[in-house]
C-alpha atoms as a PDB file:
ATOM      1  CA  UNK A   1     -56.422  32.489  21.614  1.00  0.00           C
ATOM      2  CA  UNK A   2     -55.926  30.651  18.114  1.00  0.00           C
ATOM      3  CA  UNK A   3     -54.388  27.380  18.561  1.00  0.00           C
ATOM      4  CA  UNK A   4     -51.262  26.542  16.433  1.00  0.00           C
ATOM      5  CA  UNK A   5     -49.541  23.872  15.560  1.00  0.00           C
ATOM      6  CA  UNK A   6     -45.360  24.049  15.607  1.00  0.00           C
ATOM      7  CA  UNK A   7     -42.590  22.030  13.607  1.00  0.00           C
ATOM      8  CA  UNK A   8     -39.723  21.968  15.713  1.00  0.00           C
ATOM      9  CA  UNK A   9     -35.925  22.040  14.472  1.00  0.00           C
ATOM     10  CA  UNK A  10     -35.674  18.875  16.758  1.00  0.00           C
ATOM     11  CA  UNK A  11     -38.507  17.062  14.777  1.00  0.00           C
ATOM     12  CA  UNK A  12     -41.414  17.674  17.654  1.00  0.00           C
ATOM     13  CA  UNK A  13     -44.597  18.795  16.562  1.00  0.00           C
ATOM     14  CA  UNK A  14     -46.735  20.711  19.333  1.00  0.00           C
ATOM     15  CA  UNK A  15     -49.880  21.923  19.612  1.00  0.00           C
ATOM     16  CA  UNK A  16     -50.810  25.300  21.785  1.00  0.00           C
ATOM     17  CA  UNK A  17     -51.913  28.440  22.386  1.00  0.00           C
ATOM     18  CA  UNK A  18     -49.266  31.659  21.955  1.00  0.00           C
ATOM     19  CA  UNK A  19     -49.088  34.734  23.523  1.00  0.00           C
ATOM     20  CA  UNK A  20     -47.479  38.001  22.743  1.00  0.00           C
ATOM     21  CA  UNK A  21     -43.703  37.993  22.781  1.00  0.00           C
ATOM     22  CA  UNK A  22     -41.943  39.397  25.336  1.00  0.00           C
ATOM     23  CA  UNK A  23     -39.026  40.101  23.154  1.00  0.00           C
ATOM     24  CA  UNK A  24     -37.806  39.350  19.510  1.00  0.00           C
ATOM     25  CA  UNK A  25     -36.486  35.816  20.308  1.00  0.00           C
ATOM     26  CA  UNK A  26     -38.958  33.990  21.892  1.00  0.00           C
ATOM     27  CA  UNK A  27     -42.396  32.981  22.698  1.00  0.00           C
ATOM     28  CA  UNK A  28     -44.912  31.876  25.810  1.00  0.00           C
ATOM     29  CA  UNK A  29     -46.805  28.516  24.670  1.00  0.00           C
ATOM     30  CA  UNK A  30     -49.336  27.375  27.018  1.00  0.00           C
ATOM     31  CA  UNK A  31     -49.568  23.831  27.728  1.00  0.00           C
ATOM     32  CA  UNK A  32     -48.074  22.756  24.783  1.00  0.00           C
ATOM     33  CA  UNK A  33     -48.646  18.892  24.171  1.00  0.00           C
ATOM     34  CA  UNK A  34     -46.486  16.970  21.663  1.00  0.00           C
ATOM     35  CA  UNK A  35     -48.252  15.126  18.825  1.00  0.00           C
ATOM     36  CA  UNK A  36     -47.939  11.560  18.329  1.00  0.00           C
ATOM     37  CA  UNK A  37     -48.953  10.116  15.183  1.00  0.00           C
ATOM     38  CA  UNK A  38     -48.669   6.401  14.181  1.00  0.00           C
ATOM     39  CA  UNK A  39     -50.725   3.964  11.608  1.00  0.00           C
ATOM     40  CA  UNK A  40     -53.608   2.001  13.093  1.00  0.00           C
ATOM     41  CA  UNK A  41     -55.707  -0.437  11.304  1.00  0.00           C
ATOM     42  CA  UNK A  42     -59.566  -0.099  10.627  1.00  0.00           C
ATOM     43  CA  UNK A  43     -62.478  -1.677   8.846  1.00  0.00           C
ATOM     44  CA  UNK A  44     -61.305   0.969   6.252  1.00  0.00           C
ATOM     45  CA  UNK A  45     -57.574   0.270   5.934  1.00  0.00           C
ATOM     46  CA  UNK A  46     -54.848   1.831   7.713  1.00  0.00           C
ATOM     47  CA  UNK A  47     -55.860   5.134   9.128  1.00  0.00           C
ATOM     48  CA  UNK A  48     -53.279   7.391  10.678  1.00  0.00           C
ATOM     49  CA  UNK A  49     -54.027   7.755  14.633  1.00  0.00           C
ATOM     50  CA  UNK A  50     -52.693  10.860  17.104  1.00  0.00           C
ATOM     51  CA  UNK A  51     -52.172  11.066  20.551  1.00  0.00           C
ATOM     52  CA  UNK A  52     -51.433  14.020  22.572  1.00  0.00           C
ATOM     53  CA  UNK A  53     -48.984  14.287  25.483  1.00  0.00           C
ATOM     54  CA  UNK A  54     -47.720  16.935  27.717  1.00  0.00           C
ATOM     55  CA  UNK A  55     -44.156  18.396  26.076  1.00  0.00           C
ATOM     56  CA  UNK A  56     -43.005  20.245  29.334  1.00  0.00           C
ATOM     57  CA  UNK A  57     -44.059  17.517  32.148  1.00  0.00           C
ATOM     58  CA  UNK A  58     -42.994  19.660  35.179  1.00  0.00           C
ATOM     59  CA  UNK A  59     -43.649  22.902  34.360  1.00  0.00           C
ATOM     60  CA  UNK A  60     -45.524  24.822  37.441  1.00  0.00           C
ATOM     61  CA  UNK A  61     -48.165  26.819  35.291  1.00  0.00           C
ATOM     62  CA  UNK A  62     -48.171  25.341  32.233  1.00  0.00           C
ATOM     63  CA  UNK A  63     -46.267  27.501  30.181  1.00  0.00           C
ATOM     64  CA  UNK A  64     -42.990  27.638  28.893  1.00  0.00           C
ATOM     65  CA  UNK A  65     -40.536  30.148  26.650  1.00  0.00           C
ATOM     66  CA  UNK A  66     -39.647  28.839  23.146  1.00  0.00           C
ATOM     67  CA  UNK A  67     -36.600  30.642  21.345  1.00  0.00           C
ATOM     68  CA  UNK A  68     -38.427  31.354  17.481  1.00  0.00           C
ATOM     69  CA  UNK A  69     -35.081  30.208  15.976  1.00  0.00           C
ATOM     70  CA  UNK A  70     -36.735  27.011  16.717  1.00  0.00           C
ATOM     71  CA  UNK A  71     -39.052  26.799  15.406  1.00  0.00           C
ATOM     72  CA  UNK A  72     -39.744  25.616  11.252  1.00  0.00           C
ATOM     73  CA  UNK A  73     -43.277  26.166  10.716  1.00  0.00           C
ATOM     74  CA  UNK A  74     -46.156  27.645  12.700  1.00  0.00           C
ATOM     75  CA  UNK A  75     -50.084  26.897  11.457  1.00  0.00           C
ATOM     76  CA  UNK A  76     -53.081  27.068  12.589  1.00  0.00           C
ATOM     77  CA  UNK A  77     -54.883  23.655  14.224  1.00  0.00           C
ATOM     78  CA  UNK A  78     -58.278  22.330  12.432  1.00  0.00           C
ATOM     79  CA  UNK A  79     -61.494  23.254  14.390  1.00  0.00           C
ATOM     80  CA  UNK A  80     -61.438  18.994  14.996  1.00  0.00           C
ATOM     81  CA  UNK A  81     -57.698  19.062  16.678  1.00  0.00           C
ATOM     82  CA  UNK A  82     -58.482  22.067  18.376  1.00  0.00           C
ATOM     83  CA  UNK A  83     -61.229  20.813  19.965  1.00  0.00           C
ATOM     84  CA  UNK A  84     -59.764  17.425  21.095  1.00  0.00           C
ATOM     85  CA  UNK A  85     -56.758  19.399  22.152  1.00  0.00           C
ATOM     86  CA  UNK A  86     -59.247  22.002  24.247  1.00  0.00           C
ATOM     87  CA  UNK A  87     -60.568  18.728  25.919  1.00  0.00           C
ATOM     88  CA  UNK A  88     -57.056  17.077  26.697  1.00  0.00           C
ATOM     89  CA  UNK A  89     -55.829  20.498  28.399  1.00  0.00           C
ATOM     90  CA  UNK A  90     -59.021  20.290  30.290  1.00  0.00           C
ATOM     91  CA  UNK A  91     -59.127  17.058  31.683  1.00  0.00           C
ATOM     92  CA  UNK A  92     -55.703  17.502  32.230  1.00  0.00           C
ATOM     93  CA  UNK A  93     -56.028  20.758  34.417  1.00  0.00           C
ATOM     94  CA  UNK A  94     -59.001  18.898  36.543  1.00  0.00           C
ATOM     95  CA  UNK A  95     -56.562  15.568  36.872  1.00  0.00           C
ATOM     96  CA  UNK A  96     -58.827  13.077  36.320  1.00  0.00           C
ATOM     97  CA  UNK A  97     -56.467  11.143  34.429  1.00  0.00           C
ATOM     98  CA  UNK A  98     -52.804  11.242  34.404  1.00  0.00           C
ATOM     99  CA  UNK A  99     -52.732   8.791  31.767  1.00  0.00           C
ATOM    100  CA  UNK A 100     -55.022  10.774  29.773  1.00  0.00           C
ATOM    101  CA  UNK A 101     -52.780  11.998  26.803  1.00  0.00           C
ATOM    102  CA  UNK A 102     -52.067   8.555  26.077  1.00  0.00           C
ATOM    103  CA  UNK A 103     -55.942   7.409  25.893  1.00  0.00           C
ATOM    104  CA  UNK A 104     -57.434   7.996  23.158  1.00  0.00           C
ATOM    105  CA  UNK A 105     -61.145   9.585  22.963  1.00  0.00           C
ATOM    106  CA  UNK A 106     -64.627   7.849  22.881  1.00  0.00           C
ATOM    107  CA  UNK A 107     -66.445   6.893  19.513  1.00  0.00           C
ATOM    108  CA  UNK A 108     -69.336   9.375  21.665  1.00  0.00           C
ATOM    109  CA  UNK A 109     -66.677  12.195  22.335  1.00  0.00           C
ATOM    110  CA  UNK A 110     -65.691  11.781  18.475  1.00  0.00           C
ATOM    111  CA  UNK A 111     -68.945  11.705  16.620  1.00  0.00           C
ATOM    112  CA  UNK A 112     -69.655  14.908  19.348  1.00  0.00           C
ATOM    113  CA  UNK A 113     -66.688  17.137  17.632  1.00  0.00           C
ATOM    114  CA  UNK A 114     -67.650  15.876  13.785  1.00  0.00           C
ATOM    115  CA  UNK A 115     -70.708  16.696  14.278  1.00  0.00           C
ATOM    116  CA  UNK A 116     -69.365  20.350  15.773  1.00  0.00           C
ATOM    117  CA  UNK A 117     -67.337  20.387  12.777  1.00  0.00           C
ATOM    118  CA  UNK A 118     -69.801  19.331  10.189  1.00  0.00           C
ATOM    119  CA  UNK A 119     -72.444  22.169  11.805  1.00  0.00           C
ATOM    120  CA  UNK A 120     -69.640  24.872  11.531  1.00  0.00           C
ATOM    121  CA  UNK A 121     -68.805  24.082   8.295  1.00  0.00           C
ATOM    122  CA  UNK A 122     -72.214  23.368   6.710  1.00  0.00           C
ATOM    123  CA  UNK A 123     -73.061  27.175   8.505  1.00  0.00           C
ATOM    124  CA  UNK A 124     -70.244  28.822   6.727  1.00  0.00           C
ATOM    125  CA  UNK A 125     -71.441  26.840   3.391  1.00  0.00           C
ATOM    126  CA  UNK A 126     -75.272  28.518   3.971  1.00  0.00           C
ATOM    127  CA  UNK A 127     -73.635  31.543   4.820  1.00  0.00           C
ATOM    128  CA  UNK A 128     -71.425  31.932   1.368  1.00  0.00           C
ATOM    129  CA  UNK A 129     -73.702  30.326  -1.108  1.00  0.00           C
ATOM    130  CA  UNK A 130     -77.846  30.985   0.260  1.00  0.00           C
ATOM    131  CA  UNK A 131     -79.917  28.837  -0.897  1.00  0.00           C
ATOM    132  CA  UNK A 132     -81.813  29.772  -4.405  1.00  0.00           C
ATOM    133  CA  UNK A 133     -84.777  27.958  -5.475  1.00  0.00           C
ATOM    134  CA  UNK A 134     -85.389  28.488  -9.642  1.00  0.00           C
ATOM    135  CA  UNK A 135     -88.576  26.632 -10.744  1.00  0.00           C
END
């Protein structure tokens, strides 16, 4: 399943997977987890940071019903986010941290998913423009 990212009329922004609609009005996100953003300083400046945390803390399987009048703006997560929100659902399933979506990742987990996303994109770049050698 593509995972999306959705603007809420209340302001929350969650990231999850959808499944088909049972009906016109609404539909099934699995293990949604709000997004947290705030500013952080770095060497470089003032980056922008994210956390993820669970949106629906008592749910039983995970997944809740969203009415689409609800809902502003659906799009579809970066291969980065996705990933780091693959491994938060994870680790969260396993509990090996309740305190997880407030942690933030390793500098090893993080250079692990750039360099995922730097080999998918540098394979889509070989695959749209091969390489010509003109002498």
């Amino acid at each position: 399943m593509d995972i999306k990212i959705l603007k809420l009329t209340n302001g929350d922004e969650i990231i999850t997977t959808l499944s088909a609609v049972k009906d016109n009005s609404v539909v099934t996100a699995h293990h949604p987890l709000k997004i947290h953003t705030y500013p952080r300083m770095s060497k470089q400046g003032v980056e922008e940071s994210m956390a993820l945390s669970r949106w629906v803390a008592l749910s039983e399987n995970g997944s809740c019903e969203i009415i689409k009048n609800n809902i502003v703006a659906v799009s579809t997560a970066s291969f980065g986010i996705g990933k780091f929100y693959d491994y938060c659902v994870l680790k969260m399933k396993q509990g090996k941290s309740a305190h997880l979506a407030s942690q933030e990742p390793t500098d090893e987990q993080l250079q692990r998913i750039e360099d995922e996303l730097q080999e998918e994109l540098f394979d889509e770049y070989d695959d749209e423009y091969p390489s010509k050698t003109i002498h």
